[in-house]
Protein backbone atom coordinates (compact mmCIF):
# COMPACT_ATOMS: atom_id res chain seq x y z
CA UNK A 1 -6.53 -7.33 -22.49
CA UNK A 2 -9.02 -5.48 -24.64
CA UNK A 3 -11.70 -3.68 -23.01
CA UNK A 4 -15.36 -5.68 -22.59
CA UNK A 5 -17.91 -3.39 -25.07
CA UNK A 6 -20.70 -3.25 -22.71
CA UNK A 7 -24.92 -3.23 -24.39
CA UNK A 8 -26.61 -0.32 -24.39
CA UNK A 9 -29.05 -1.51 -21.46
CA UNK A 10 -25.89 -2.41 -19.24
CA UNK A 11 -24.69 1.40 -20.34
CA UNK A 12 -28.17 2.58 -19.14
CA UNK A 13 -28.44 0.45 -15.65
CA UNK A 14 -24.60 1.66 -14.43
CA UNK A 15 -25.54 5.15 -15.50
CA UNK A 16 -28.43 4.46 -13.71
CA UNK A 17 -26.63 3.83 -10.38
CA UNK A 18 -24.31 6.49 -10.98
CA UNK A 19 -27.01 9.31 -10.82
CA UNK A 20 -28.41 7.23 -7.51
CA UNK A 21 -25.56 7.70 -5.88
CA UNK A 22 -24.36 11.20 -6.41
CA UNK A 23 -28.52 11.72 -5.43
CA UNK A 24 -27.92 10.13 -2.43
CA UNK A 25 -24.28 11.71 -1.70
CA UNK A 26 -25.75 15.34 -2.67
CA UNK A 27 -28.71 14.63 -0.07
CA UNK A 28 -25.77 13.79 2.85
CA UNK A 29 -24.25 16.49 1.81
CA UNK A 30 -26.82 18.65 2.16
CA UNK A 31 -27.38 17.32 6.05
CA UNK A 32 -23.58 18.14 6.43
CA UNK A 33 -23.72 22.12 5.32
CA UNK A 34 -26.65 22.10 7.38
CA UNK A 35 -24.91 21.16 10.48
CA UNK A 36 -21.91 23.12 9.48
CA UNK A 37 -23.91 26.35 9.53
CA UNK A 38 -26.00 25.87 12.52
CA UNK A 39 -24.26 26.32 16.05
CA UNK A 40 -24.82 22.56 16.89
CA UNK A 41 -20.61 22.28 15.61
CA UNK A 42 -17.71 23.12 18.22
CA UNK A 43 -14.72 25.24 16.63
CA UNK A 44 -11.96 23.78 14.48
CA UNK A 45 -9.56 20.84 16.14
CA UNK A 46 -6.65 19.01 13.91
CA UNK A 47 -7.69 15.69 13.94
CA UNK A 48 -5.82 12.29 12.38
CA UNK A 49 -7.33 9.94 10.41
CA UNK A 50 -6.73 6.57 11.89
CA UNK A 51 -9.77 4.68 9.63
CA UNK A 52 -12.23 5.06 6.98
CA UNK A 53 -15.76 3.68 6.39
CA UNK A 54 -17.11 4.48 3.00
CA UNK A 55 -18.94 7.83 3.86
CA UNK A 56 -17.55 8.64 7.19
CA UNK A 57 -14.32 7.92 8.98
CA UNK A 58 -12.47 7.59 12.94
CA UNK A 59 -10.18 10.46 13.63
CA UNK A 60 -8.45 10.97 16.49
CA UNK A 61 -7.99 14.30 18.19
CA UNK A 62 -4.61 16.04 18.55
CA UNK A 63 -5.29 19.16 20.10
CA UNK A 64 -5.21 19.65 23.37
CA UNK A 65 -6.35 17.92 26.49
CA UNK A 66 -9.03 15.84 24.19
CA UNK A 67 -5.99 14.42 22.15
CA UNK A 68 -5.87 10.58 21.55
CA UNK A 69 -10.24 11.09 21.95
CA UNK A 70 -11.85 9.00 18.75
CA UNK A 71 -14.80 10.32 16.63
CA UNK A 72 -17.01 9.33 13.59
CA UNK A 73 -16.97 11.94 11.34
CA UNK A 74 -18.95 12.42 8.46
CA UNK A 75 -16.81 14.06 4.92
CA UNK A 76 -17.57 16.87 2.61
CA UNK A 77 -17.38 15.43 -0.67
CA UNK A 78 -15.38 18.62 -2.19
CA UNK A 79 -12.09 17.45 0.01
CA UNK A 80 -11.59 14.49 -2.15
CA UNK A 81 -10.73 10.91 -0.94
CA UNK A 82 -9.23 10.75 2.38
CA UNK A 83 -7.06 7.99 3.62
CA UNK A 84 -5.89 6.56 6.85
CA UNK A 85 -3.00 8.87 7.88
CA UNK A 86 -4.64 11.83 6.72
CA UNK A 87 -4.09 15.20 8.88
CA UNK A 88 -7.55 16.94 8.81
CA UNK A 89 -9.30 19.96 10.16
CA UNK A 90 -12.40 18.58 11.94
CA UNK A 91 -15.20 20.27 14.11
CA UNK A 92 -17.31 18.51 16.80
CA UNK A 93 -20.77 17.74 17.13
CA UNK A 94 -23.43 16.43 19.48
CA UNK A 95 -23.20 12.25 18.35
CA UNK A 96 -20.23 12.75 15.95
CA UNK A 97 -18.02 15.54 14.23
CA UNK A 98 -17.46 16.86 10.40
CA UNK A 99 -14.38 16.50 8.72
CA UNK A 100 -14.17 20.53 6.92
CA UNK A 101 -10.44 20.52 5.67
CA UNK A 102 -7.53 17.79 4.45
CA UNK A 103 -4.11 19.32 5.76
CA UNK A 104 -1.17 18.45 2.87
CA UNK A 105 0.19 14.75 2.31
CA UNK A 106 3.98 14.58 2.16
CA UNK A 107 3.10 11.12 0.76
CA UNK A 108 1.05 9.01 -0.42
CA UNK A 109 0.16 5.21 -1.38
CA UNK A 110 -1.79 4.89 -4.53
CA UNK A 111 -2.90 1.71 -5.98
CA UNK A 112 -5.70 1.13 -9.18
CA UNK A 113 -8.84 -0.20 -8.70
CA UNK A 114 -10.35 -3.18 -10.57
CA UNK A 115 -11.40 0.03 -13.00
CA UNK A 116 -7.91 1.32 -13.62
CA UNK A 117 -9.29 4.26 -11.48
CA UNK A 118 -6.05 5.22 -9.03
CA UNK A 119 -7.19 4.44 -5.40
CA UNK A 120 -5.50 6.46 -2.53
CA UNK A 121 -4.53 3.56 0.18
CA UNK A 122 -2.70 5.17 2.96
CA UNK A 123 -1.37 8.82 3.32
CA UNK A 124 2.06 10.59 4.99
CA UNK A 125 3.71 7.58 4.83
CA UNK A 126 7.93 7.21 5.52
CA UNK A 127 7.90 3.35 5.32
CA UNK A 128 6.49 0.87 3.06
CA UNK A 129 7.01 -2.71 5.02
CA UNK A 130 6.90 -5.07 1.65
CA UNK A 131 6.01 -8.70 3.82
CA UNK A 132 6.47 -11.88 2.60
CA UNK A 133 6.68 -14.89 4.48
CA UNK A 134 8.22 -18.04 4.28
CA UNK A 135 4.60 -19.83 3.50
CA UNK A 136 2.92 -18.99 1.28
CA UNK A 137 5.80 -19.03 -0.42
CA UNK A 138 7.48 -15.63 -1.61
CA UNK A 139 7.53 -14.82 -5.19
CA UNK A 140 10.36 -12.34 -6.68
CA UNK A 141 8.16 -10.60 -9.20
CA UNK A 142 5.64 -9.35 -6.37
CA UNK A 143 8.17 -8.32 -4.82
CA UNK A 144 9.08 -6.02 -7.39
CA UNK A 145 5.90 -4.78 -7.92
CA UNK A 146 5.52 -3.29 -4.86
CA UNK A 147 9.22 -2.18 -5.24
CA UNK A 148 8.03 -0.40 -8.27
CA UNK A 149 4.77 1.26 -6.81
CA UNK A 150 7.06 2.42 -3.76
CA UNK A 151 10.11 3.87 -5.71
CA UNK A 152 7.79 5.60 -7.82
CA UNK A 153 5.70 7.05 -4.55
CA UNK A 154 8.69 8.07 -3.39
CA UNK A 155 8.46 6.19 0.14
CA UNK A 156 11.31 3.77 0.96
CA UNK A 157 10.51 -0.20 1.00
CA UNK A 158 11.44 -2.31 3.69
CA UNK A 159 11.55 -5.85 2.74
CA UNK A 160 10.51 -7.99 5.99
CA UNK A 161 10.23 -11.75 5.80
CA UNK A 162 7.83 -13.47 8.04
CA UNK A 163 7.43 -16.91 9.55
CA UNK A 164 11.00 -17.59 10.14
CA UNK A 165 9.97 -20.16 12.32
CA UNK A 166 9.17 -22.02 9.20
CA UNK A 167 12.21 -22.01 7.62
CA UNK A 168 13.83 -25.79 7.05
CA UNK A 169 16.76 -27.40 4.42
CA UNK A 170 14.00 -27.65 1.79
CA UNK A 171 13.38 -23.53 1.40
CA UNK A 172 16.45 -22.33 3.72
CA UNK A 173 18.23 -21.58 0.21
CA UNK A 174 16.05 -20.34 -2.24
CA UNK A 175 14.68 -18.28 0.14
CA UNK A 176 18.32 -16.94 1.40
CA UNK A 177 19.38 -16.32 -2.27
CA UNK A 178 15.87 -14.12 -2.51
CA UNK A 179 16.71 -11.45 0.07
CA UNK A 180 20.71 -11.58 -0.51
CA UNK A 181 18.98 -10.49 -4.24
CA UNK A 182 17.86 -7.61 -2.87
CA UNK A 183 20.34 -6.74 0.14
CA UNK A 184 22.80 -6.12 -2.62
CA UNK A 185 20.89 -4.02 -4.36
CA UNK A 186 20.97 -1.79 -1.14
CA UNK A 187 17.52 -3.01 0.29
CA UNK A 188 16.87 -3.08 3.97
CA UNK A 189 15.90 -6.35 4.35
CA UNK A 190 14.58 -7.93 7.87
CA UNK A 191 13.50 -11.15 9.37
CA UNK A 192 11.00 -12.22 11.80
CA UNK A 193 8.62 -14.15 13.71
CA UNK A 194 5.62 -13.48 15.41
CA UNK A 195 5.14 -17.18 16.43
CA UNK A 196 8.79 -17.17 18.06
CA UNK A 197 9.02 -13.40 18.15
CA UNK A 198 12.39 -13.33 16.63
CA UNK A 199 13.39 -10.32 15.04
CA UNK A 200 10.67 -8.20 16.40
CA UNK A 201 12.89 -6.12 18.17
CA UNK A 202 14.88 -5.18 15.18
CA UNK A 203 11.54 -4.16 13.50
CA UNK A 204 10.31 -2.21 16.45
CA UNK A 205 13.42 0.31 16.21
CA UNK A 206 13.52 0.42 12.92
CA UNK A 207 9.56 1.79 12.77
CA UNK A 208 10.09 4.07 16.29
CA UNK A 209 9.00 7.40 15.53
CA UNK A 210 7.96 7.14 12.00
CA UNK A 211 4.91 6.03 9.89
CA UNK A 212 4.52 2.73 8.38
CA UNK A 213 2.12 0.58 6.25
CA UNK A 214 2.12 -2.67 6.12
CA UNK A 215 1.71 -4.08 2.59
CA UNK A 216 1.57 -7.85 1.44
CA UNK A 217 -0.55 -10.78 -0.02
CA UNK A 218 -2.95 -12.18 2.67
CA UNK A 219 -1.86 -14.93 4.60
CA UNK A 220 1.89 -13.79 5.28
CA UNK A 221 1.22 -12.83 8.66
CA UNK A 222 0.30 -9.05 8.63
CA UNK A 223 -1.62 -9.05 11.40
CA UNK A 224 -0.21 -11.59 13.13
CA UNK A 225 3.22 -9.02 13.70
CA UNK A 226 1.05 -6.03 14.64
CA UNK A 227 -0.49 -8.28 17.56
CA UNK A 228 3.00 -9.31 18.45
CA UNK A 229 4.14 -5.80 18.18
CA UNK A 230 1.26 -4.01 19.78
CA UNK A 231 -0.07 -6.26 22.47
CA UNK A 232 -4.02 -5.74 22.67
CA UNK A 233 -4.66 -4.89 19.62
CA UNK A 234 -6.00 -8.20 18.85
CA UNK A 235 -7.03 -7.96 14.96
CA UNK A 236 -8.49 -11.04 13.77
CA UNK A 237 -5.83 -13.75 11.89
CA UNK A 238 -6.53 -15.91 9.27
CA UNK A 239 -5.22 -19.36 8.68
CA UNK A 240 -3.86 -20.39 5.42
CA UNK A 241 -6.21 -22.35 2.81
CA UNK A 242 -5.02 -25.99 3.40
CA UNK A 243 -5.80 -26.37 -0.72
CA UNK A 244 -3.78 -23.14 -1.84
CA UNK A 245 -1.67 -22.27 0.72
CA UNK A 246 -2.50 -18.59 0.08
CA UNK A 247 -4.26 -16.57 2.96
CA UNK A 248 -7.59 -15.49 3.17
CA UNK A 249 -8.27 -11.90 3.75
CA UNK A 250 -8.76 -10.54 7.57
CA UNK A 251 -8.50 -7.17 7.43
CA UNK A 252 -11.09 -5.53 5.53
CA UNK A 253 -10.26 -1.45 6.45
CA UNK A 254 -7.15 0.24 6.64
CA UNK A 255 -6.16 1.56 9.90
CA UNK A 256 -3.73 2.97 11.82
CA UNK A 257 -1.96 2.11 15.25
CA UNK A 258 0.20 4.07 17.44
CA UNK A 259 3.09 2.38 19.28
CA UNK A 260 3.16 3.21 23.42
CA UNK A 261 7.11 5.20 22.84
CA UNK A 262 6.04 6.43 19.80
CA UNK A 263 5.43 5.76 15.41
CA UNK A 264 2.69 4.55 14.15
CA UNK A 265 1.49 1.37 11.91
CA UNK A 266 -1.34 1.03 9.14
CA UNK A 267 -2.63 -1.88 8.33
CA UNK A 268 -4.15 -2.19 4.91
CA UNK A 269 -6.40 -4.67 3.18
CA UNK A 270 -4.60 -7.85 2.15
CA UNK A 271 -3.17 -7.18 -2.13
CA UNK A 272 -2.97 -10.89 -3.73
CA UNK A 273 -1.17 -8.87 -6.95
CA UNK A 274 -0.05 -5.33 -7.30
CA UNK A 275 -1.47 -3.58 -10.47
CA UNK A 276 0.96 -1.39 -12.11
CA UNK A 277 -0.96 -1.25 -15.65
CA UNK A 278 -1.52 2.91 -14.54
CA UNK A 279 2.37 3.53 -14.45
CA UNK A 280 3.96 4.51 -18.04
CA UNK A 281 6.04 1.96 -19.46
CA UNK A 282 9.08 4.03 -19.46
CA UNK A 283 8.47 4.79 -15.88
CA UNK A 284 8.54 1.06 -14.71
CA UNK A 285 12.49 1.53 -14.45
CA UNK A 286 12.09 4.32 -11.92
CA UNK A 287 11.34 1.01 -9.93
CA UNK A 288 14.50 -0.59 -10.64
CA UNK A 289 17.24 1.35 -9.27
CA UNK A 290 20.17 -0.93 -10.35
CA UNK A 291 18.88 -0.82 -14.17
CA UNK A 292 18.27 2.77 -14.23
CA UNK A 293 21.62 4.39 -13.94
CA UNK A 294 22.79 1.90 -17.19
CA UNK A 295 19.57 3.02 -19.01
CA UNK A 296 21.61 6.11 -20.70
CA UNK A 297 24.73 4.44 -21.29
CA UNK A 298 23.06 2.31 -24.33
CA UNK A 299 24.45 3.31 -27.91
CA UNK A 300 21.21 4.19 -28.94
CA UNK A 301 19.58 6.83 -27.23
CA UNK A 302 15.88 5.29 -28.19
CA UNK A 303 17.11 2.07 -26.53
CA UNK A 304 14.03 -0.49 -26.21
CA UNK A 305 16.67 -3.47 -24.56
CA UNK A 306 15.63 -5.78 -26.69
CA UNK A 307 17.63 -6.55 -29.25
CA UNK A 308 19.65 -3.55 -30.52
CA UNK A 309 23.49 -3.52 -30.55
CA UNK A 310 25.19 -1.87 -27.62
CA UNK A 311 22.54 -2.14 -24.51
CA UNK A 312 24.00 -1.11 -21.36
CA UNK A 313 21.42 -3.25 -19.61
CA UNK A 314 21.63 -6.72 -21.23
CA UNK A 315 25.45 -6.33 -21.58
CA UNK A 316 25.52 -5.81 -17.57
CA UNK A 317 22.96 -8.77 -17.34
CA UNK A 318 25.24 -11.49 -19.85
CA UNK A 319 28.12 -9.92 -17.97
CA UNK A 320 26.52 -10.89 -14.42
CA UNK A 321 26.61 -7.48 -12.63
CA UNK A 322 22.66 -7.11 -13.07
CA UNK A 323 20.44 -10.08 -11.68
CA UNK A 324 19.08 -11.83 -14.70
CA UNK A 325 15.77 -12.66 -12.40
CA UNK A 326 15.56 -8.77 -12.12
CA UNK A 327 15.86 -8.36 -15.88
CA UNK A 328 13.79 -10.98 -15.84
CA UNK A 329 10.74 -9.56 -13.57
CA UNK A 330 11.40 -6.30 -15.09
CA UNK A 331 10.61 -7.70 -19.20
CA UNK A 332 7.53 -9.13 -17.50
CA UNK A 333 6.00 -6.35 -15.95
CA UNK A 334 6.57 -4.54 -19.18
CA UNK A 335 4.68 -7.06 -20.69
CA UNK A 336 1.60 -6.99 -18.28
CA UNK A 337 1.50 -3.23 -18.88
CA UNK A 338 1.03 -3.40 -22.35
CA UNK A 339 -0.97 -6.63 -22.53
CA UNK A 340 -3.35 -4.26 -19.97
CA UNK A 341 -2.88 -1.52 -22.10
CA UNK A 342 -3.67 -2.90 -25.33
């Protein structure tokens, strides 16, 4: 899709706003290094970011007998974006604190913006819980994408399907034939139900001890299984559009919640599609573990698998040791990269 040329007075207004903004960020910044250097500010505490509000954010305190204590803290704009799951440096004030330092990430969830700006979404993450549900139905090829974004992050996916409850003889297959899809690939692949709270055992001890986000179009349920898995929480579910049958969106910040033995979830805002149009073409097949080990057995080293002689990868598909629907997703989002590219 080629890029809207914008007039020169629509060129002048955003530039406009731009300059209005880093005015008013400048003047909050300025506030900031004046509380830093007066004596109003306690010494330096580790803190965890468990939510984020534009210009400020919630961390929790890990140090000492104050740990688990929640505080609004304002940002210095030189530490770049920070994300739930952040581990920061912090200091304490009168009303609220001052975030002063952003500890390493071992990990990180980046997605694009409407911009094709990368967005951080969710940091020091081990799991990426990929939920679908049963209604609306699950589609293979978002699937992917977010089996794409995650291989290439470098966190391992957990496919979870929701709703169980909801499965009948008139989905029962297609939707069995789905995850076996992926279980032979060497997915982990669970089930469950928050309504009849099957399965949620099996997803409790997989996520013990370790940190997880929860990623998925709206209306599968998200926040349904982090009530039934964290009783009080009580985040706010939405029903499913009678017209569409796709959910509306609930959660509108990502945030982070700590199980009573231990782990901790993030909820993030509800993704109806997963950009990839920022990943590289030849990168896409990072995301495709079964394709990418044939990738250098084609006779041609400059392979495109389209339609030269001796392709490793559309021999295995005719041959029926690939998935042709894999092949299948993986041509398209090839295509949507360079229909976004071009």
């Amino acid at each position: 899709m080629a890029k809207r040329k914008l007039t020169r007075r629509q060129n002048w207004r955003i530039q406009k706003i731009q300059e209005e903004r880093t005015a008013r960020a400048s003047k909050k910044d300025a506030a900031i290094e004046q509380q830093l250097d007066s004596s109003d500010l306690g010494p330096e505490e580790h803190g965890l970011i468990i939510s984020h509000y534009g210009r400020s954010v919630d961390v929790e305190a890990t140090d000492g007998s104050e740990a688990g204590e929640i505080i609004r803290c304002h940002m210095r704009t030189n530490l770049g974006q920070l994300v739930t799951g952040d581990r920061v440096i912090w200091r304490r004030g009168k009303e609220s604190g001052v975030v002063v330092a952003k500890l390493e990430r071992k990990s990180e969830l980046l997605r694009p913006n409407p911009y094709g700006d990368m967005k951080p979404v969710a940091a020091n993450i081990d799991f990426i819980v990929i939920t679908v549900a049963v209604e609306p139905t699950p589609h293979a090829n978002l699937i992917d994408r977010y089996l794409v974004a995650s291989e290439i992050s470098g966190i391992e996916p957990v496919i979870l399907l929701n709703k169980t409850d909801l499965l009948n003889d008139d989905n029962r297959e297609t939707i069995d034939t789905m995850l076996t899809r992926y279980r032979e690939i060497g997915y982990q692949v669970l089930l469950a139900s928050s309504e009849s709270e099957e399965g949620l055992a099996d997803l409790k001890a997989l996520l013990d001890q370790r940190i997880s986000v929860f990623v998925g179009q709206s209306g599968v349920g998200k926040s349904s299984l982090i009530n039934a898995l964290l009783p009080g929480v009580d985040l706010k579910v939405g029903e499913l559009s009678t017209q569409t049958r796709k959910g509306r969106h609930t959660t509108t910040t990502a945030r982070l919640f700590h199980f009573p033995d231990g782990g901790d979830l993030i909820d993030s805002p509800g993704i109806r599609e997963f950009g990839l149009w920022h990943i590289a073409p030849e990168d896409v097949i990072k995301g495709f573990k079964e394709l990418q080990p044939l990738a250098g057995l084609c006779r041609f080293r400059d392979c495109q698998h389209e339609q030269e002689p001796g392709c490793a990868l559309k021999s295995a598909v005719e041959e029926g040791s690939i998935s042709e629907q894999r092949w299948l997703s993986y041509k398209h989002i090839l295509c949507s990269i360079e229909e976004q590219n071009s």
